[in-house]
N, C-alpha and C. Protein backbone atom coordinates (compact mmCIF):
# COMPACT_ATOMS: atom_id res chain seq x y z
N UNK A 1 -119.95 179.76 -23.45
CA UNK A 1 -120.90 179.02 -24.27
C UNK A 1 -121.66 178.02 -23.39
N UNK A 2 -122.95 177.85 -23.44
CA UNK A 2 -124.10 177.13 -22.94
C UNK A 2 -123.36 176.02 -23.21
N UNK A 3 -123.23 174.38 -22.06
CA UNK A 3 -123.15 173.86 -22.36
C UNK A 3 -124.13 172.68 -22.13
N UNK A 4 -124.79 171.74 -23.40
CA UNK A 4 -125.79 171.17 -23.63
C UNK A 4 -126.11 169.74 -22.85
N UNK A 5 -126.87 168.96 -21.77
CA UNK A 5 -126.81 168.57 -20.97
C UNK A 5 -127.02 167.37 -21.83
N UNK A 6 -125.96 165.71 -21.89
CA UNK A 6 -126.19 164.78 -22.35
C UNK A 6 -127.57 163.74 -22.43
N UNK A 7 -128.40 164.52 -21.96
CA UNK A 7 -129.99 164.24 -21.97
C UNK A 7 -130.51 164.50 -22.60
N UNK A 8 -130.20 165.75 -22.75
CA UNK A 8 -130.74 166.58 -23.74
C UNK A 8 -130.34 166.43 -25.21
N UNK A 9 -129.19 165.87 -25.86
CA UNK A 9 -129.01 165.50 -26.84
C UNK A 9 -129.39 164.20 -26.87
N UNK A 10 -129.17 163.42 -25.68
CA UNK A 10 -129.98 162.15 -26.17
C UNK A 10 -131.87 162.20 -26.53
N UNK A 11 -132.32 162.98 -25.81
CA UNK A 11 -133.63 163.21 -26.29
C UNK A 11 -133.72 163.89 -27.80
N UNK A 12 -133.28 164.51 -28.03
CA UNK A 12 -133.29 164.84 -29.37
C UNK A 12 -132.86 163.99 -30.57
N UNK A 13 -131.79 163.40 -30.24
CA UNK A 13 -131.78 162.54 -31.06
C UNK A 13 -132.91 161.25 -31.33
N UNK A 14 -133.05 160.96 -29.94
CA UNK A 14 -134.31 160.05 -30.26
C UNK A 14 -135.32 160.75 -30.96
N UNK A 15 -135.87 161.93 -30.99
CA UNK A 15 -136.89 162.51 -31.51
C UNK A 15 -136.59 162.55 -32.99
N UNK A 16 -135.27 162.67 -33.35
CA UNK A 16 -135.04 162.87 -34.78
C UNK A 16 -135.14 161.29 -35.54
N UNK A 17 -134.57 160.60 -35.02
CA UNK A 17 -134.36 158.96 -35.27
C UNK A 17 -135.96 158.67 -35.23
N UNK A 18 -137.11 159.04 -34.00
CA UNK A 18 -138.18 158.29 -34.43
C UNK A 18 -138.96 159.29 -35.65
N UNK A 19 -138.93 160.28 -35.67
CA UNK A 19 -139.76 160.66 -36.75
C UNK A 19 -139.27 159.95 -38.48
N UNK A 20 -137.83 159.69 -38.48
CA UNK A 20 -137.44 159.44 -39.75
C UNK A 20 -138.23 157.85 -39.57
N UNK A 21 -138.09 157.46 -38.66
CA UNK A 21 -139.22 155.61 -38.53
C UNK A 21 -140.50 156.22 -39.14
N UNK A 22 -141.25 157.28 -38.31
CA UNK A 22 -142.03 157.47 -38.90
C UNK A 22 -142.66 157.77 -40.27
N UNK A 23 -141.97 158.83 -40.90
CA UNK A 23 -141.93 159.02 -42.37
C UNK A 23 -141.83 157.62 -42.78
N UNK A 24 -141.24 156.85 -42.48
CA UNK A 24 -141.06 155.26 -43.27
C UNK A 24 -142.06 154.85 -43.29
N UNK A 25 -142.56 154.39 -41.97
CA UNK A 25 -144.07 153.93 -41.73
C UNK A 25 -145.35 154.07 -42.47
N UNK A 26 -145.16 155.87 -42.78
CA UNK A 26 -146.25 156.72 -43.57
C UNK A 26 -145.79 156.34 -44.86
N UNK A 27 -144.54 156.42 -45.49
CA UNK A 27 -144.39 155.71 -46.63
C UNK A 27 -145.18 153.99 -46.90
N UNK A 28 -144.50 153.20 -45.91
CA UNK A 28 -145.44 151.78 -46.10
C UNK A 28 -147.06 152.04 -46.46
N UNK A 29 -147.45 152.96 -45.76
CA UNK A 29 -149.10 152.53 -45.63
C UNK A 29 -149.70 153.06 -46.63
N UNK A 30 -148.79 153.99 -47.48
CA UNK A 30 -149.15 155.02 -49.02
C UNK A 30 -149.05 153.86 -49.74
N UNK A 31 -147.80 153.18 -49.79
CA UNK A 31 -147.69 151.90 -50.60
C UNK A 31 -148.77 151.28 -51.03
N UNK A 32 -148.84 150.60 -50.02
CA UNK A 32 -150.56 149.30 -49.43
C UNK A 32 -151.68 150.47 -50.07
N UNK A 33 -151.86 151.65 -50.03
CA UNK A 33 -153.06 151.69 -50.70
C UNK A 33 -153.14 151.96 -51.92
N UNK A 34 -152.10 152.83 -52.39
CA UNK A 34 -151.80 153.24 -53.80
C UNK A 34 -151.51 151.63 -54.56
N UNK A 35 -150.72 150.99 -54.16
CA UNK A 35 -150.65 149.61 -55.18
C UNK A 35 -151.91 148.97 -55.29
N UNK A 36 -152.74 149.46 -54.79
CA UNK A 36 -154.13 148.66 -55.31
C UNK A 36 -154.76 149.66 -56.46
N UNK A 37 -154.56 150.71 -56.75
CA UNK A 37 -154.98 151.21 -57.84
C UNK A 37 -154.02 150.64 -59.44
N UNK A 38 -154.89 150.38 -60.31
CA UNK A 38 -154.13 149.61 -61.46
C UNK A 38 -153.15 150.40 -61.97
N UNK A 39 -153.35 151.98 -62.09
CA UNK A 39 -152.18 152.77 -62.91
C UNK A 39 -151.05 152.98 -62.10
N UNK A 40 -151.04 152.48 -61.19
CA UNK A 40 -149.44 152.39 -60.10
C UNK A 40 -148.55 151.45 -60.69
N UNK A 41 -147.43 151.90 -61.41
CA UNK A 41 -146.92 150.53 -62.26
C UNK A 41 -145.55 150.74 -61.17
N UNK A 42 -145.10 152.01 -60.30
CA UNK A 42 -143.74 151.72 -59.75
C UNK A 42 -143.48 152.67 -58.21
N UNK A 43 -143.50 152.80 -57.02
CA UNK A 43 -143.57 153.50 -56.27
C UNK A 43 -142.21 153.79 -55.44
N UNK A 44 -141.35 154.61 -55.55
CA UNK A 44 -139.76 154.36 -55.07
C UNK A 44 -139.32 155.63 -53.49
N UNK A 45 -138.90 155.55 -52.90
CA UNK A 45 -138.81 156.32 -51.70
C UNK A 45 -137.23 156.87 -52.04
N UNK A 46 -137.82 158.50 -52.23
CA UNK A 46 -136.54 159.15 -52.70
C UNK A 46 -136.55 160.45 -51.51
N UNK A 47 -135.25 161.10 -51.59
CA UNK A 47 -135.36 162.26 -50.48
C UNK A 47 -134.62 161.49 -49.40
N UNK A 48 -134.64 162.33 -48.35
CA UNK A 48 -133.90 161.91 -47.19
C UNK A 48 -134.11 160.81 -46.29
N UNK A 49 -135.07 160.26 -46.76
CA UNK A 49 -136.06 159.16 -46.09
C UNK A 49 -135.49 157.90 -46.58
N UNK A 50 -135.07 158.27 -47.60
CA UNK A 50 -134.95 157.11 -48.65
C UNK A 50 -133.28 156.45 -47.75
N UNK A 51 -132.52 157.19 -47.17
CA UNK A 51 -131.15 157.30 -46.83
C UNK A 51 -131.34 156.48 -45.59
N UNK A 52 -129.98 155.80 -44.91
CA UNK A 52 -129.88 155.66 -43.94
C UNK A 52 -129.80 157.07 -42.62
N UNK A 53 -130.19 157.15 -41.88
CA UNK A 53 -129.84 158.58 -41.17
C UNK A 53 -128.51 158.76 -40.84
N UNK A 54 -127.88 160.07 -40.80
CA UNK A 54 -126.48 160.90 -40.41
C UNK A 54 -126.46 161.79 -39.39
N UNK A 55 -125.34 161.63 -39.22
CA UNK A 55 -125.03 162.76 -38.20
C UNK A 55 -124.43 164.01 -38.67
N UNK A 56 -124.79 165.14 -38.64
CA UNK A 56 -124.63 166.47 -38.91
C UNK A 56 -124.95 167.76 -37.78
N UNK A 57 -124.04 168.71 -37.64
CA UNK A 57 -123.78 169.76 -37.40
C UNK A 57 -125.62 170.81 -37.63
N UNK A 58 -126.59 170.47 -36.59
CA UNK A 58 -127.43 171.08 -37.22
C UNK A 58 -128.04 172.44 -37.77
N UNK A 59 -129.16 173.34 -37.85
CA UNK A 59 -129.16 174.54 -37.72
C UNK A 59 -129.68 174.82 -36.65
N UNK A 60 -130.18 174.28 -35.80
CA UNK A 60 -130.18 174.83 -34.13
C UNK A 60 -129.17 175.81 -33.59
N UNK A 61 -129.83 176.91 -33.26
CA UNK A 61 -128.66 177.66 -33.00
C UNK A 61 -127.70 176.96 -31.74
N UNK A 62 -128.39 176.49 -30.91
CA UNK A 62 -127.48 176.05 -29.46
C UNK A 62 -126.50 175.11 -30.03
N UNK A 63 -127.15 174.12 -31.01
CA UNK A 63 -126.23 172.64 -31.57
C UNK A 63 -125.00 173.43 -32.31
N UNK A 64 -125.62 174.29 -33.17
CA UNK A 64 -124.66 174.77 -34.21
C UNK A 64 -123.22 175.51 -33.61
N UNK A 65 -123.57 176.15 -32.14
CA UNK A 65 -122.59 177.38 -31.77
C UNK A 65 -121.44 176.32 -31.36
N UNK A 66 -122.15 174.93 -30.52
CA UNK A 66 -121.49 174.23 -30.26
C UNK A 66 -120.80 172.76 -30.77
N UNK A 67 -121.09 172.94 -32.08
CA UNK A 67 -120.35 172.16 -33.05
C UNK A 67 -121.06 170.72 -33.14
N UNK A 68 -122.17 170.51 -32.17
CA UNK A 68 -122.78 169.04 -31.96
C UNK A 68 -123.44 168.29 -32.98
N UNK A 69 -123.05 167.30 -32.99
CA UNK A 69 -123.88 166.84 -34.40
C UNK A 69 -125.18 166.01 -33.84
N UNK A 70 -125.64 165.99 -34.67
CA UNK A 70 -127.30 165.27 -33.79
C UNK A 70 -127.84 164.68 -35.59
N UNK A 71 -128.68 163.89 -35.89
CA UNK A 71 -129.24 162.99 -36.68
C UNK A 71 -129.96 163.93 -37.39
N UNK A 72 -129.69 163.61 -38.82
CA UNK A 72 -130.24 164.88 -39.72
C UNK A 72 -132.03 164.69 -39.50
N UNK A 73 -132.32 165.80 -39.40
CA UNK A 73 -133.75 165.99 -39.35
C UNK A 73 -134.98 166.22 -40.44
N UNK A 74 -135.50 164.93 -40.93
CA UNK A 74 -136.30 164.55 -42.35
C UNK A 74 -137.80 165.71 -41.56
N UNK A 75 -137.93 166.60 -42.58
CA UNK A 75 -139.26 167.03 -42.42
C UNK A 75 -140.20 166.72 -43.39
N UNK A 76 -140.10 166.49 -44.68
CA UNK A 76 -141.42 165.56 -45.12
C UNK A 76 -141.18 164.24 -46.15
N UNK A 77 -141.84 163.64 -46.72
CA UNK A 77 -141.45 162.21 -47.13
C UNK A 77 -141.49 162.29 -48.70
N UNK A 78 -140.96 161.96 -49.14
CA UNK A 78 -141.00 162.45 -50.75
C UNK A 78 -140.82 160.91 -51.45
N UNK A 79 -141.59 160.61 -52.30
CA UNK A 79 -141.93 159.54 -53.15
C UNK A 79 -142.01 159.73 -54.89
N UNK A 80 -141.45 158.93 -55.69
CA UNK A 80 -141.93 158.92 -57.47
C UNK A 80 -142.53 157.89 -56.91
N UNK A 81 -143.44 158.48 -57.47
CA UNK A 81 -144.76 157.62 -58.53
C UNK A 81 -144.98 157.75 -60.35
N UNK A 82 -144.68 156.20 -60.23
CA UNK A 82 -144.64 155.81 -61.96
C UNK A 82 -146.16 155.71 -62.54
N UNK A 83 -146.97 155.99 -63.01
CA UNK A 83 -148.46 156.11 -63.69
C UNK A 83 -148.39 155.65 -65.05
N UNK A 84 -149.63 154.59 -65.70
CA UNK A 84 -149.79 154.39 -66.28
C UNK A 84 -150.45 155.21 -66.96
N UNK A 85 -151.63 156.17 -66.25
CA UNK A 85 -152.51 157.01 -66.64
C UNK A 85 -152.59 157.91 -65.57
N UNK A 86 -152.87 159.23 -65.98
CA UNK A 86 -152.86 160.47 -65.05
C UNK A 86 -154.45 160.62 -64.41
N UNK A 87 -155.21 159.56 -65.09
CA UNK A 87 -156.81 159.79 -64.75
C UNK A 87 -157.11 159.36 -63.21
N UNK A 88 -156.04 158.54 -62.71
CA UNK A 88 -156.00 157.84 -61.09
C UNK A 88 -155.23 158.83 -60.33
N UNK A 89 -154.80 160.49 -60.81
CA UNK A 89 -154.12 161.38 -59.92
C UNK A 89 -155.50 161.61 -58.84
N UNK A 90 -156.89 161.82 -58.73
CA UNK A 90 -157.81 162.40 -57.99
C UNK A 90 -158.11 161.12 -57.34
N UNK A 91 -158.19 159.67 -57.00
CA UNK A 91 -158.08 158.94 -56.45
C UNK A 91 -156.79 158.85 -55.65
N UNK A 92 -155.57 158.87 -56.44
CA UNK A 92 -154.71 159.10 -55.53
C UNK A 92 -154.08 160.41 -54.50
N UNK A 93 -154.84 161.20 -54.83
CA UNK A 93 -154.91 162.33 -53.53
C UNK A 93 -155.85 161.93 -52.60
N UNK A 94 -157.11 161.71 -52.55
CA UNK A 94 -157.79 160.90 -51.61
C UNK A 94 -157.39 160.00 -50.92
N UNK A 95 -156.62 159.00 -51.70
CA UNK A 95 -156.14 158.01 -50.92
C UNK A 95 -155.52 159.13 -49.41
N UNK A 96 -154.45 159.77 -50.23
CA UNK A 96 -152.92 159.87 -49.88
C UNK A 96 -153.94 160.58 -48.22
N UNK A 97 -154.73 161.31 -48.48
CA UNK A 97 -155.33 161.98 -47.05
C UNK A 97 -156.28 161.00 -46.28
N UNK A 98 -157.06 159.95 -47.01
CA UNK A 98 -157.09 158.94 -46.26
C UNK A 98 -156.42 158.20 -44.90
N UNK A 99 -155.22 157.76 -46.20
CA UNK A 99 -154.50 156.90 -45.71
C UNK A 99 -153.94 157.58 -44.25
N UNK A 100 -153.02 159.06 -44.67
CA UNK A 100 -152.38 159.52 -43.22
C UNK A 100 -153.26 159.86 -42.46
N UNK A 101 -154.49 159.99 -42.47
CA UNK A 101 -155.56 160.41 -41.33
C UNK A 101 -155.43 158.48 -40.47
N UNK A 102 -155.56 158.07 -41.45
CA UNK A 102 -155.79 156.35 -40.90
C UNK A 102 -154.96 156.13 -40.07
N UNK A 103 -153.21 156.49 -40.64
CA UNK A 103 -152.24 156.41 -39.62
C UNK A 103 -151.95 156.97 -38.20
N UNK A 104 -152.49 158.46 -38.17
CA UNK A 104 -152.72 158.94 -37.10
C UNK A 104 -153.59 158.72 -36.02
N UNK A 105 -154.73 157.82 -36.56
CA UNK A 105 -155.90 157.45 -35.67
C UNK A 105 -155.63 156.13 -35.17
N UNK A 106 -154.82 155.17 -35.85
CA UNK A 106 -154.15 153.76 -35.43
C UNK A 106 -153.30 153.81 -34.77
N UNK A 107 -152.16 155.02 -34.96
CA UNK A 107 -150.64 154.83 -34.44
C UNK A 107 -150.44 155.79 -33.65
N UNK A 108 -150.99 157.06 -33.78
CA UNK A 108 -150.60 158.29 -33.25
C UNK A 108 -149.57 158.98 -34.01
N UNK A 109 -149.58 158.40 -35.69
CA UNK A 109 -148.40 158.87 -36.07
C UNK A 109 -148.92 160.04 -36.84
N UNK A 110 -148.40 161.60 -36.92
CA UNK A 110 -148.53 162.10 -37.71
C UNK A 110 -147.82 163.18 -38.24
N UNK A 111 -148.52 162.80 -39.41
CA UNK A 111 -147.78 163.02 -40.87
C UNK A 111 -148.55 163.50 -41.88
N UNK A 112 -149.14 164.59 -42.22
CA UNK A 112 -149.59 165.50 -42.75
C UNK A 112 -150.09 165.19 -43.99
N UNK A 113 -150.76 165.53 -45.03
CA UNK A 113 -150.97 164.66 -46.52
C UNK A 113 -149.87 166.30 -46.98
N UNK A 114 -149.79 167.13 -46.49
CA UNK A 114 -148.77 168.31 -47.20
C UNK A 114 -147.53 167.96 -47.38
N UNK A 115 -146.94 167.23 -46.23
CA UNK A 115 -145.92 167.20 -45.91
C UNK A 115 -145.34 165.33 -47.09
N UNK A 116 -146.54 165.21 -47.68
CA UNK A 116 -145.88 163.89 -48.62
C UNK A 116 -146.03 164.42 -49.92
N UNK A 117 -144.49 164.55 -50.22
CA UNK A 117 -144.19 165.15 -51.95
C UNK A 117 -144.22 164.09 -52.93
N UNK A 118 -144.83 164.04 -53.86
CA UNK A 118 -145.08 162.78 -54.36
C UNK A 118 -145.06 163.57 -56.17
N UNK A 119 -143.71 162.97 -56.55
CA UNK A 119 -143.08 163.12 -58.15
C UNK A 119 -143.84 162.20 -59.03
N UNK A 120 -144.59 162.72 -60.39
CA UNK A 120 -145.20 161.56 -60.80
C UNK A 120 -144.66 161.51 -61.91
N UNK A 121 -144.03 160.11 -62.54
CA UNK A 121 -143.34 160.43 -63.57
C UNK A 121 -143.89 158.99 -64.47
N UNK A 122 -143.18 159.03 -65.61
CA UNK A 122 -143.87 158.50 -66.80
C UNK A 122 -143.53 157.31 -66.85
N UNK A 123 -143.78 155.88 -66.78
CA UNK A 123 -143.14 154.36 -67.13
C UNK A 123 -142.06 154.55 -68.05
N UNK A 124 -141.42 153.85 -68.44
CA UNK A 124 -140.28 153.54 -69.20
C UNK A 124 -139.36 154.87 -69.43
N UNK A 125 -140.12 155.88 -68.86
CA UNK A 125 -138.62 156.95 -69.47
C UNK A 125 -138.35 157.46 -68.49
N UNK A 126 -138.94 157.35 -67.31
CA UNK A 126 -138.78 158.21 -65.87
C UNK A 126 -138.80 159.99 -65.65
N UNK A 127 -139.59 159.86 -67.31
CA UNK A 127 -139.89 161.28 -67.40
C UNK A 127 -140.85 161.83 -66.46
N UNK A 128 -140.36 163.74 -65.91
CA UNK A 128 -141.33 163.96 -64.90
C UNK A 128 -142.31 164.47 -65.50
N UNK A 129 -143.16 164.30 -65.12
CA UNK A 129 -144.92 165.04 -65.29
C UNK A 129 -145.13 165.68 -64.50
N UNK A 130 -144.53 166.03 -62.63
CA UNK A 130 -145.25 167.37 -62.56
C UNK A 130 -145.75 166.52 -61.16
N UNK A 131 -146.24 167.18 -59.80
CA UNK A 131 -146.60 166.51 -58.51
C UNK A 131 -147.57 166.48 -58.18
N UNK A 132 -148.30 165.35 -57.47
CA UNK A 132 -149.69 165.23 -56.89
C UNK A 132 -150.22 166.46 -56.15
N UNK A 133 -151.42 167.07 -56.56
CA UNK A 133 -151.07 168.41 -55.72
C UNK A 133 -151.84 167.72 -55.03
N UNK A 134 -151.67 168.97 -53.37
CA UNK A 134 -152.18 168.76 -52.05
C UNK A 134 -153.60 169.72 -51.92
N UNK A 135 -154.29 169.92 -52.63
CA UNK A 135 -155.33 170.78 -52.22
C UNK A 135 -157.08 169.44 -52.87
N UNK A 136 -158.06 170.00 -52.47
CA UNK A 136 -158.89 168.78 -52.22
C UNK A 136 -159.65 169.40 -53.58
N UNK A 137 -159.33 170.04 -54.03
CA UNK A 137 -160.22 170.11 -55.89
C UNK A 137 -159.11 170.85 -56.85
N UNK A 138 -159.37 170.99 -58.27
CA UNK A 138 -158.54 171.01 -59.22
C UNK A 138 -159.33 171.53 -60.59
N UNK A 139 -159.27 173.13 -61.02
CA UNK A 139 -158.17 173.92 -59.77
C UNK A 139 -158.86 174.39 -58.80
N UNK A 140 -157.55 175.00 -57.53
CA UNK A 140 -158.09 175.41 -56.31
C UNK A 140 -158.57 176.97 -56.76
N UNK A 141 -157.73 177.51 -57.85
CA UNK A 141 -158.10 179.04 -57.92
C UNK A 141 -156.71 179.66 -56.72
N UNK A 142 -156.01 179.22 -56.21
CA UNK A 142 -154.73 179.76 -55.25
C UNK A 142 -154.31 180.27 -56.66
N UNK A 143 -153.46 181.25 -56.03
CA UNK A 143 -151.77 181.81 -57.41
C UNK A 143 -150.78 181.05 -57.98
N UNK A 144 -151.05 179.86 -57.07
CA UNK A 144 -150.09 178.45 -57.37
C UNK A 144 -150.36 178.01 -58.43
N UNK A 145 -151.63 177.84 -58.48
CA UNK A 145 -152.64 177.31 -59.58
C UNK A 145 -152.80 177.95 -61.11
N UNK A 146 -152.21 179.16 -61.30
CA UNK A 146 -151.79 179.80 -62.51
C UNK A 146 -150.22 179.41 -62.93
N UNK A 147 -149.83 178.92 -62.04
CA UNK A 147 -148.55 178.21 -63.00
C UNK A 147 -148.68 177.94 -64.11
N UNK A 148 -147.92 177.94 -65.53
CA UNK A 148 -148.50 177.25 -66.69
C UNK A 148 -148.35 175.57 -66.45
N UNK A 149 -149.53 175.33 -67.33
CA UNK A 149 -149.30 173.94 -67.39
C UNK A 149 -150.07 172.89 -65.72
N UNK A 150 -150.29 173.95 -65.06
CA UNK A 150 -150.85 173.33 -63.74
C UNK A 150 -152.44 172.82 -64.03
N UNK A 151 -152.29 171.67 -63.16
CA UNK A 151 -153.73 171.54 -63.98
C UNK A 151 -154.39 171.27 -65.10
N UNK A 152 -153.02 170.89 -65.97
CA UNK A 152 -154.02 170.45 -67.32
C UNK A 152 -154.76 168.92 -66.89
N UNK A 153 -153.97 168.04 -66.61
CA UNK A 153 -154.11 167.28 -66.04
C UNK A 153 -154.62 167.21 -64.67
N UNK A 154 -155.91 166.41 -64.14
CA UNK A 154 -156.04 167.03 -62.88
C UNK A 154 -155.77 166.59 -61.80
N UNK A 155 -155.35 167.40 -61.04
CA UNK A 155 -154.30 166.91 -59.81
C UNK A 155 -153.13 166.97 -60.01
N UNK A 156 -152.22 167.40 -61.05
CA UNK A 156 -151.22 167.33 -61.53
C UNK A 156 -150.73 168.61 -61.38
N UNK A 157 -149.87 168.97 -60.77
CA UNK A 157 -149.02 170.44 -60.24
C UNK A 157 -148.23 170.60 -60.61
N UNK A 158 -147.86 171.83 -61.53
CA UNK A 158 -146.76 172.28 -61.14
C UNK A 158 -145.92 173.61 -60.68
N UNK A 159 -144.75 173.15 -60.42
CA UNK A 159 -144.19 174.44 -59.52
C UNK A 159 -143.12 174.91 -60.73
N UNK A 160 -143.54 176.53 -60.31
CA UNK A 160 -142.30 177.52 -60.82
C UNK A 160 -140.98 176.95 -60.74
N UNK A 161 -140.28 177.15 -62.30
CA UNK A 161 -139.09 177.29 -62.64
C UNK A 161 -138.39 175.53 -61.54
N UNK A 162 -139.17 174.60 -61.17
CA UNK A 162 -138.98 173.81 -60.73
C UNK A 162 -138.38 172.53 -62.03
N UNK A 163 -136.98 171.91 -61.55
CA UNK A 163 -136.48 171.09 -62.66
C UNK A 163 -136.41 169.80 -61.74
N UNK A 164 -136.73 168.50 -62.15
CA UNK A 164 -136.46 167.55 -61.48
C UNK A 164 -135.22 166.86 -62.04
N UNK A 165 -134.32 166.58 -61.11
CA UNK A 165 -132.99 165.99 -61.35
C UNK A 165 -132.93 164.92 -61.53
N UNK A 166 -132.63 164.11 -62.75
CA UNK A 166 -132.37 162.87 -62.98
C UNK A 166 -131.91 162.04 -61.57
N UNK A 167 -130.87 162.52 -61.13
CA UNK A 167 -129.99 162.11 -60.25
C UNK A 167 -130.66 161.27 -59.19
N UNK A 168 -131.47 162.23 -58.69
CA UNK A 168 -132.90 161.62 -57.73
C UNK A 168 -132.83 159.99 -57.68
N UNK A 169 -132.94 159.21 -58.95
CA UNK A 169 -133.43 158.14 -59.14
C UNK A 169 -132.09 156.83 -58.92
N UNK A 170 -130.91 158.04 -58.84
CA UNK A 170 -129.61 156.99 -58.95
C UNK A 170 -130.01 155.91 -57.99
N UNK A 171 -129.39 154.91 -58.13
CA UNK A 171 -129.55 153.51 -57.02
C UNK A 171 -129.46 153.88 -55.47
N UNK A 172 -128.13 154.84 -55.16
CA UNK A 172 -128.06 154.76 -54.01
C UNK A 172 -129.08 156.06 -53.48
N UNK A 173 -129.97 156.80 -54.34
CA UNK A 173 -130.65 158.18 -53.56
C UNK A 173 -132.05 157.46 -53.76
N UNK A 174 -132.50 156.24 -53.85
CA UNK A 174 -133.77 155.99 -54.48
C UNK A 174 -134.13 154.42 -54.30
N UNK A 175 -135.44 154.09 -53.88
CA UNK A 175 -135.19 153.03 -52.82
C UNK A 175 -137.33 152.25 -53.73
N UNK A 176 -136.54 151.41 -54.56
CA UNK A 176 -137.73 151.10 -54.98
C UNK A 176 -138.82 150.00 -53.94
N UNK A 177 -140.00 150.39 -54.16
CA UNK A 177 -140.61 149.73 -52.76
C UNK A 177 -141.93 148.60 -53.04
N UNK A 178 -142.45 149.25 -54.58
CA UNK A 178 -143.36 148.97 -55.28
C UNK A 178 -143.10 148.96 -56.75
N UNK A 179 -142.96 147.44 -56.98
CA UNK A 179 -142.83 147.38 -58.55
C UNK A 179 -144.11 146.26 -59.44
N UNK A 180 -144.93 147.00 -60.29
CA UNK A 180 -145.97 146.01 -60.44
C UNK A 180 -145.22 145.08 -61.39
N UNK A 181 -144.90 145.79 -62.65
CA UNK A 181 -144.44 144.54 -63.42
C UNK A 181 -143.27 143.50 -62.70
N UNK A 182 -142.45 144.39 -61.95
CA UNK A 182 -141.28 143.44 -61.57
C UNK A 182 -141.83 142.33 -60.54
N UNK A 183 -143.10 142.49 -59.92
CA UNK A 183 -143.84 141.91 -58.79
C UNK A 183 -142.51 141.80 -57.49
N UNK A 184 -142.54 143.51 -57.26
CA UNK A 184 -141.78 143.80 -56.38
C UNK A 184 -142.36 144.27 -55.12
N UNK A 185 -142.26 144.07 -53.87
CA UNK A 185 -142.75 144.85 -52.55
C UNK A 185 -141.69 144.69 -51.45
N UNK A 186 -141.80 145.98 -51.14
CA UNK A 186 -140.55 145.91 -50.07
C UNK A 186 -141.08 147.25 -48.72
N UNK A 187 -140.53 146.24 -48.02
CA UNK A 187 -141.05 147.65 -46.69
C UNK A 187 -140.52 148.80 -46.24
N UNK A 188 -140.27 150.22 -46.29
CA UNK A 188 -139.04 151.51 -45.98
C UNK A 188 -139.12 150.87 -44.51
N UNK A 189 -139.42 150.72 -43.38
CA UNK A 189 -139.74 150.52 -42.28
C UNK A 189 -138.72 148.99 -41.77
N UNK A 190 -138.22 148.71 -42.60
CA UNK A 190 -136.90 147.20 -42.87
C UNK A 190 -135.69 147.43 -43.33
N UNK A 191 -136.07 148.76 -43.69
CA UNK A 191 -134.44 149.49 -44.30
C UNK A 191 -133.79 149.64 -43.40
N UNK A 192 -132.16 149.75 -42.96
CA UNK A 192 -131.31 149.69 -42.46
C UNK A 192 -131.67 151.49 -42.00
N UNK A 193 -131.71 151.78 -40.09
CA UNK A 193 -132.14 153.41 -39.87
C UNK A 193 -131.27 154.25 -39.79
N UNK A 194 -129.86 153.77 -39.69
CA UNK A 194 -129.26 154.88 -39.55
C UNK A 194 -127.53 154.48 -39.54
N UNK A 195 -126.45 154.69 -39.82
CA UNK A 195 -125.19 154.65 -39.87
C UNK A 195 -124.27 155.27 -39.16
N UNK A 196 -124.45 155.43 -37.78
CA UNK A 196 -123.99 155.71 -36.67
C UNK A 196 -125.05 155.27 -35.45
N UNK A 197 -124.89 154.90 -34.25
CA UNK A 197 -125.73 154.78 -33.23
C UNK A 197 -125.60 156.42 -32.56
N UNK A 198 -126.57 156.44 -32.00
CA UNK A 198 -127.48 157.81 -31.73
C UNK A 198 -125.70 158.10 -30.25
N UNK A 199 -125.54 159.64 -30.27
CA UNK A 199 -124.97 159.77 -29.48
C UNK A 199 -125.30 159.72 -27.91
C-alpha cells in the first residue's frame, strides 16, 4: 500500500479547512446583502457549514485504502431563508450572483451562485416553500422546470420527490445568523472551525 507523505496530508487538510472558512465567508456576505431586503425576516446557516469541521475517513481512494482521516470536505453552502413575501425571491437571486461574483473579485474567493442552496421557508411555522432557484429567468423551460408546483411562485423551485427534514433546524444542525425581529446578527466566519487541530 502507497504510503501518503505527511505533506501531503497536511496540504490537504489545509485545503479542506480553508474552503469550509470560505463557504463561511460567502455565507457572511449573502447575509449583508439579503438583510437589506425587507422580506428577510430570518437567515440561519444549516448543512455542513453550519458544523464545526471533523475528521473522517474520506472517499479518496488513496485516504480511504489507507484508513486516513482528513477534515470532512463541505462542497456547497446551504442556508433557510425565512420570507415574509415570495415577491423578493427574483431580487434575491440577483443579489445571491451579485454578491459571489463581488466575493471573488475582492477576495479571490470562489464560490459559485450554484453551489449556494438556499431553503425558503415560511415565518412562524418554518414551513418549507420550496428553493431559490439558480437559473437567471423563471421559467427556464429546463425538465427541472416541469416539476409540479415549480414556478408558481417565481424563483421558487422545486425538486422531485424532495422532503425537507424538520430536523435541519434543530439547535445544534442550524446556526441562526440573521434575525430581523429578534435584531439578531452574527458572523459564520466567528464560529468556532473545527474540533480537532488539522493533522
Amino acid at each position: 500500500m502507497a504510503r501518503i507523505p505527511q505533506h501531503r496530508i497536511d496540504e490537504d487538510n489545509g485545503r479542506l479547512a480553508l474552503r469550509h472558512r470560505q463557504l463561511r465567508l460567502a455565507a457572511d456576505a449573502l447575509v449583508d446583502a439579503w438583510s437589506a431586503v425587507e422580506a428577510v425576516q430570518r437567515i440561519a446557516l444549516i448543512g455542513s457549514v453550519a458544523r464545526p469541521l471533523w475528521k473522517e475517513v474520506p472517499r479518496f481512494g488513496l485516504y480511504r485504502r489507507a484508513g486516513i482521516e482528513l477534515w470532512h470536505e463541505c462542497k456547497d453552502l446551504d442556508l433557510a431563508l425565512w420570507l415574509s413575501s415570495l415577491e423578493a425571491l427574483p431580487r434575491l437571486n440577483r443579489l445571491r450572483g451579485q454578491t459571489v461574483n463581488k466575493l471573488y473579485q475582492a477576495e479571490g474567493i470562489g464560490v459559485a451562485h450554484h453551489q449556494v442552496d438556499v431553503f425558503i421557508l415560511a415565518p412562524g411555522s418554518d414551513g418549507y416553500l420550496g428553493r431559490l432557484c439558480t437559473y437567471g429567468r423563471c421559467p427556464k423551460g429546463k425538465p427541472d422546470c416541469r416539476v409540479p408546483g415549480c414556478g408558481d411562485a417565481a424563483f421558487l423551485k422545486q425538486i422531485e420527490d424532495f422532503a425537507f427534514r424538520p430536523a435541519t433546524l434543530a439547535p445544534d444542525r442550524c446556526i441562526v445568523l440573521f434575525d430581523r425581529p429578534g435584531n439578531i446578527r452574527r458572523k459564520a466566519a466567528d464560529l468556532p472551525p473545527g474540533d480537532r487541530a488539522p493533522a
